[in-house]
N, C-alpha and C. Protein backbone atom coordinates (compact mmCIF):
# COMPACT_ATOMS: atom_id res chain seq x y z
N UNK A 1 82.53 120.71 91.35
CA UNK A 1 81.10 120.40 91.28
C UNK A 1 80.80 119.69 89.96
N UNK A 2 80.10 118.73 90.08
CA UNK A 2 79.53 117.81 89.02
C UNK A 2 78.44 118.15 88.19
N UNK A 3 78.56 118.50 87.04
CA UNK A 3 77.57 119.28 86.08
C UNK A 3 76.48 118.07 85.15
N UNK A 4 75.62 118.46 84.61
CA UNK A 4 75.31 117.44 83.61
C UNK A 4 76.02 117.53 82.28
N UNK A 5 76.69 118.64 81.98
CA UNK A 5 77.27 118.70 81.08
C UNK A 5 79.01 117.69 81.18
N UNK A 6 79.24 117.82 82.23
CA UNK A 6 80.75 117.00 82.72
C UNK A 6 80.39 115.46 82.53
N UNK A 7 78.90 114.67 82.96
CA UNK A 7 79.08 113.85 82.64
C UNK A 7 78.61 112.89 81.35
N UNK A 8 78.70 114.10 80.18
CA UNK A 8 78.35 113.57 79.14
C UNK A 8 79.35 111.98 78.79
N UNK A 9 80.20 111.85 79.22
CA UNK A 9 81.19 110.97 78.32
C UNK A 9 80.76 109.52 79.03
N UNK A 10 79.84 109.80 80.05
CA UNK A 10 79.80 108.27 80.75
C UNK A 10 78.96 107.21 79.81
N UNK A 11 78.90 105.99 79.78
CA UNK A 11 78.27 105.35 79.53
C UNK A 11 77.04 104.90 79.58
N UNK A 12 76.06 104.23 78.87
CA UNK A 12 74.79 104.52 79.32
C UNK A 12 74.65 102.58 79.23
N UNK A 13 75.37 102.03 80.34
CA UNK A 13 75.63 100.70 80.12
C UNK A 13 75.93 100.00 81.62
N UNK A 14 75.45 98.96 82.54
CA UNK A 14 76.03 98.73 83.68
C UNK A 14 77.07 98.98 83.97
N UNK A 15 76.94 98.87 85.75
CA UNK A 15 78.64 99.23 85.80
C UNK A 15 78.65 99.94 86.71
N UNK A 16 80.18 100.50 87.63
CA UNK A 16 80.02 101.45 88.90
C UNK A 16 80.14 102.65 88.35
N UNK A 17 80.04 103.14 89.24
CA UNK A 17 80.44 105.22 89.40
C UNK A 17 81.03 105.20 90.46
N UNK A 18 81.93 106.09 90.82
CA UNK A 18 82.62 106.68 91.39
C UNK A 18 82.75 107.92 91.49
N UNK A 19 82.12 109.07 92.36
CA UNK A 19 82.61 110.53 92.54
C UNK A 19 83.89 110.58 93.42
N UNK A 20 84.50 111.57 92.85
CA UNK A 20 86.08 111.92 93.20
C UNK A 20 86.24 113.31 94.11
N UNK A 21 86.53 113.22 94.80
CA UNK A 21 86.84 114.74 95.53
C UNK A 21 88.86 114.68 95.05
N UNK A 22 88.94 114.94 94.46
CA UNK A 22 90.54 115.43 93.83
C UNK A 22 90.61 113.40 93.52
N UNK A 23 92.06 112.72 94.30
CA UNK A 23 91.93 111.45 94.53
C UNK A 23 91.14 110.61 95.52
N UNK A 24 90.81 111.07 96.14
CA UNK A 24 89.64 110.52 97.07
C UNK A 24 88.43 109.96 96.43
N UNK A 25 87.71 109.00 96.42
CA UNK A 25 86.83 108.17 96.56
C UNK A 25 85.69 108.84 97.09
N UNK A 26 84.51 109.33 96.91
CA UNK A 26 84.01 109.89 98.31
C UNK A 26 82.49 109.47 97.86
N UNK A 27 82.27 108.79 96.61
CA UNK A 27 80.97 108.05 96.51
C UNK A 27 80.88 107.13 95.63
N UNK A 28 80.90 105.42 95.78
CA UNK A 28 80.73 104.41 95.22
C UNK A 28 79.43 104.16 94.59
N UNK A 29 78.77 104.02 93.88
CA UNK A 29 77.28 103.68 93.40
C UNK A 29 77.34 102.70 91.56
N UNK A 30 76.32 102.03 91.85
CA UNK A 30 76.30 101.04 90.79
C UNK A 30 74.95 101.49 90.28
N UNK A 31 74.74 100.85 88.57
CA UNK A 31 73.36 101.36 87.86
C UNK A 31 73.37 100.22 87.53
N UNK A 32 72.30 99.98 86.54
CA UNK A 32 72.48 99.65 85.47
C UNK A 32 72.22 100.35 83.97
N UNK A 33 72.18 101.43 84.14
CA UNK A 33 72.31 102.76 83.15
C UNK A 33 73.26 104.00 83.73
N UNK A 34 74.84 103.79 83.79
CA UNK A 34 75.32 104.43 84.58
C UNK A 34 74.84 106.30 84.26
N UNK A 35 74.53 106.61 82.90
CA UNK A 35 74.66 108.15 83.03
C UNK A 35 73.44 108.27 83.35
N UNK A 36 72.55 108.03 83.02
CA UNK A 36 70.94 108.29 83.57
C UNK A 36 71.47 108.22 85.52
N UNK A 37 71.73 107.05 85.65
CA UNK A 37 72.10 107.49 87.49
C UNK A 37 72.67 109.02 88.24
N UNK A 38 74.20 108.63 87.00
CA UNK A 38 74.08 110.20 87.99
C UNK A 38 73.80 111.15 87.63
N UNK A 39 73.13 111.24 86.62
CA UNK A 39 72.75 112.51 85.90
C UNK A 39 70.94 112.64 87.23
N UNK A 40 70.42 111.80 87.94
CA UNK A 40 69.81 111.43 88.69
C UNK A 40 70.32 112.40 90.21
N UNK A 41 71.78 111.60 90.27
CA UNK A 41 72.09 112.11 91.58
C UNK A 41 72.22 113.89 91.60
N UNK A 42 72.46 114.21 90.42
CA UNK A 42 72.36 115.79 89.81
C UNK A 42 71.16 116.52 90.23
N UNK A 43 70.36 115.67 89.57
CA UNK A 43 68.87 116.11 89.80
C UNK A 43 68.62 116.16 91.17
N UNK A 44 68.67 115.28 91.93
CA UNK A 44 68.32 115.35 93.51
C UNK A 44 69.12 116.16 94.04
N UNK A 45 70.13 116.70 93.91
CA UNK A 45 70.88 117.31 95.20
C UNK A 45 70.07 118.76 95.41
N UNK A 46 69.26 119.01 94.84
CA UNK A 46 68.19 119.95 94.74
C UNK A 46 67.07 119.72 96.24
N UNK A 47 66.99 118.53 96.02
CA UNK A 47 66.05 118.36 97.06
C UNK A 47 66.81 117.47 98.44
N UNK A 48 67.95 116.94 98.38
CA UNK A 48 68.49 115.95 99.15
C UNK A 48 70.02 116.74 99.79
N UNK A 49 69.87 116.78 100.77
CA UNK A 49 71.50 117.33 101.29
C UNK A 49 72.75 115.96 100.81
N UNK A 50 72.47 115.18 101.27
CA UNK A 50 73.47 114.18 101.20
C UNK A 50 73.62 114.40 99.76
N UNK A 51 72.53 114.10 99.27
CA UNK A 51 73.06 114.32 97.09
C UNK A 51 73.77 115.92 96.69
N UNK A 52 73.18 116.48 97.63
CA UNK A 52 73.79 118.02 97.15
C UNK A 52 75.45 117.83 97.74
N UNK A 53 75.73 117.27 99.29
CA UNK A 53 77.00 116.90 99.43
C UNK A 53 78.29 116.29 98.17
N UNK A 54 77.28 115.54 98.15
CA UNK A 54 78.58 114.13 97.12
C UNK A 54 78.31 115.43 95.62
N UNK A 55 77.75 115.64 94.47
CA UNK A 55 77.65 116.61 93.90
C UNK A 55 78.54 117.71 93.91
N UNK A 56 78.28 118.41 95.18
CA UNK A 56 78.86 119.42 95.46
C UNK A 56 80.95 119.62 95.67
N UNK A 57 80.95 118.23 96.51
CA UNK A 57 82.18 117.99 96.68
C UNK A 57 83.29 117.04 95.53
N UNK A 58 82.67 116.55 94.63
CA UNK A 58 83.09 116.22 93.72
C UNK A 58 83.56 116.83 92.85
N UNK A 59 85.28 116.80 92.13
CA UNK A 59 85.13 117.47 90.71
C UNK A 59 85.33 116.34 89.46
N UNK A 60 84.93 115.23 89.85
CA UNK A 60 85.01 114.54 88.59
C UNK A 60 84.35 112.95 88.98
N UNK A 61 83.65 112.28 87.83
CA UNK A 61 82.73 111.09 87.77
C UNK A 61 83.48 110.12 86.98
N UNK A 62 84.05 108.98 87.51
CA UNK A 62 85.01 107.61 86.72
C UNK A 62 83.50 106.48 86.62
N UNK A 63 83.72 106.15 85.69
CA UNK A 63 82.85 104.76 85.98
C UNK A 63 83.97 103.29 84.85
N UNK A 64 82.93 102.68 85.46
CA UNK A 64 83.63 101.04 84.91
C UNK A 64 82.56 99.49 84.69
N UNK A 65 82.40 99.64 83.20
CA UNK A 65 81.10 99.10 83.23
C UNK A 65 81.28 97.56 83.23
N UNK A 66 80.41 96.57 83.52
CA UNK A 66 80.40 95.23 83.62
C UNK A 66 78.97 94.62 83.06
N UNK A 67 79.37 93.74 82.92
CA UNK A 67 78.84 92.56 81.84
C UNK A 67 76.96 92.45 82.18
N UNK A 68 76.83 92.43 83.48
CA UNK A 68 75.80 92.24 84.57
C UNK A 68 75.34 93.32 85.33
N UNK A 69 74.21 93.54 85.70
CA UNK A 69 74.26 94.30 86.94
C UNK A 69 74.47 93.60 88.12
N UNK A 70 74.55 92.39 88.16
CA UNK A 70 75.11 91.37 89.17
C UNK A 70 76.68 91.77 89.52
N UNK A 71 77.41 91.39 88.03
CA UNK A 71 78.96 92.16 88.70
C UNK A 71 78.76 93.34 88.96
N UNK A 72 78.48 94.05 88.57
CA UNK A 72 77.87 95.87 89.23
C UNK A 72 78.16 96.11 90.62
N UNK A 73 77.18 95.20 91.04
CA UNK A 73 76.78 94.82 92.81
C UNK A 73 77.91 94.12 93.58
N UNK A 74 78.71 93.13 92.88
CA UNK A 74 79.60 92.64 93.45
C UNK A 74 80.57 93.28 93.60
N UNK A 75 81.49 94.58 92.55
CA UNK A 75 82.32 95.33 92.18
C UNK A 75 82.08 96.73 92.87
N UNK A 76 80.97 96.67 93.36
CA UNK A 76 80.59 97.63 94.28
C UNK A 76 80.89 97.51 95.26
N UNK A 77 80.63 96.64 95.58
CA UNK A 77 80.47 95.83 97.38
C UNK A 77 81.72 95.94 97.64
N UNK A 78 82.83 95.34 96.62
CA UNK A 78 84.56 95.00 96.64
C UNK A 78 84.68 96.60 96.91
N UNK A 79 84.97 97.47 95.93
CA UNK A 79 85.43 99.00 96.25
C UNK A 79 85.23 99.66 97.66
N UNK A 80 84.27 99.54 98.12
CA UNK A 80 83.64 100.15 99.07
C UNK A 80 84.18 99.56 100.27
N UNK A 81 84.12 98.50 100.45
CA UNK A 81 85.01 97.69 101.15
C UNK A 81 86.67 98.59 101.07
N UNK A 82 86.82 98.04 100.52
CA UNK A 82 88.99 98.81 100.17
C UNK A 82 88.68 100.28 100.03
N UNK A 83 87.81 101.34 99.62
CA UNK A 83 88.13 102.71 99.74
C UNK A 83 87.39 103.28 100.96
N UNK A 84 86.12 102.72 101.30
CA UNK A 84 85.57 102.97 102.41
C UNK A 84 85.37 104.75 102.29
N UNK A 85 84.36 105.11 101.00
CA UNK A 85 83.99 106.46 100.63
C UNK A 85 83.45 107.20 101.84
N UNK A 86 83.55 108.72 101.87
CA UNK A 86 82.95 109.25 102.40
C UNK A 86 81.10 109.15 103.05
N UNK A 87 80.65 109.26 101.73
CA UNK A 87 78.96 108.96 101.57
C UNK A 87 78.70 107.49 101.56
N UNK A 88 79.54 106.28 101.60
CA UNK A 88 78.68 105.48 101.69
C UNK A 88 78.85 104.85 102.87
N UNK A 89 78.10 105.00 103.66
CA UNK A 89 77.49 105.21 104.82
C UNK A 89 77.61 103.51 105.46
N UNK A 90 76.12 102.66 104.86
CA UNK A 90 75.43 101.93 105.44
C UNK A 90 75.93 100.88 104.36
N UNK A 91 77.13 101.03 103.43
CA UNK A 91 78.15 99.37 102.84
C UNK A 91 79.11 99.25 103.72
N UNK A 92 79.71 100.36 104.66
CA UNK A 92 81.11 100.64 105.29
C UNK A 92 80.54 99.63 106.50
């Protein structure tokens, strides 16, 4: 489970996220303030099943920041495509 304390080390800079269920992929998402995002998706799983899902099933948050939130979106689009995450639903 994904804490706010676990994702202190992220960046607060464009760029993707990635939640991990062990090696699995299981949620792609782009910011352009990556820790405010998921420190976001934290906050909602309170009120949102799907956010309490990805949250819940996760034990760890990778991100990888880029220049743009344009590459963000593009680097998103690419991953999701080739890992084809659990939660993302409606890029697959």
């Amino acid at each position: 489970m994904i804490t706010k304390k676990s994702v202190a080390h992220l960046p607060s800079q464009p760029g993707i996220y990635i939640f991990y269920q062990g090696e699995l992929p299981i949620y792609i998402g782009k910011s352009i303030n990556i820790k405010t995002r998921v420190i976001s998706h934290i906050a909602s799983a309170e009120l949102s099943r799907k956010e309490a899902l990805i949250v819940g099933d996760a034990d760890r948050v990778e991100a990888t920041t880029t220049l743009s939130d344009f590459d963000a979106i593009v680097l998103e689009s690419k991953l999701i495509r080739v890992h084809k995450p659990k939660y993302n639903v409606i890029w697959k």
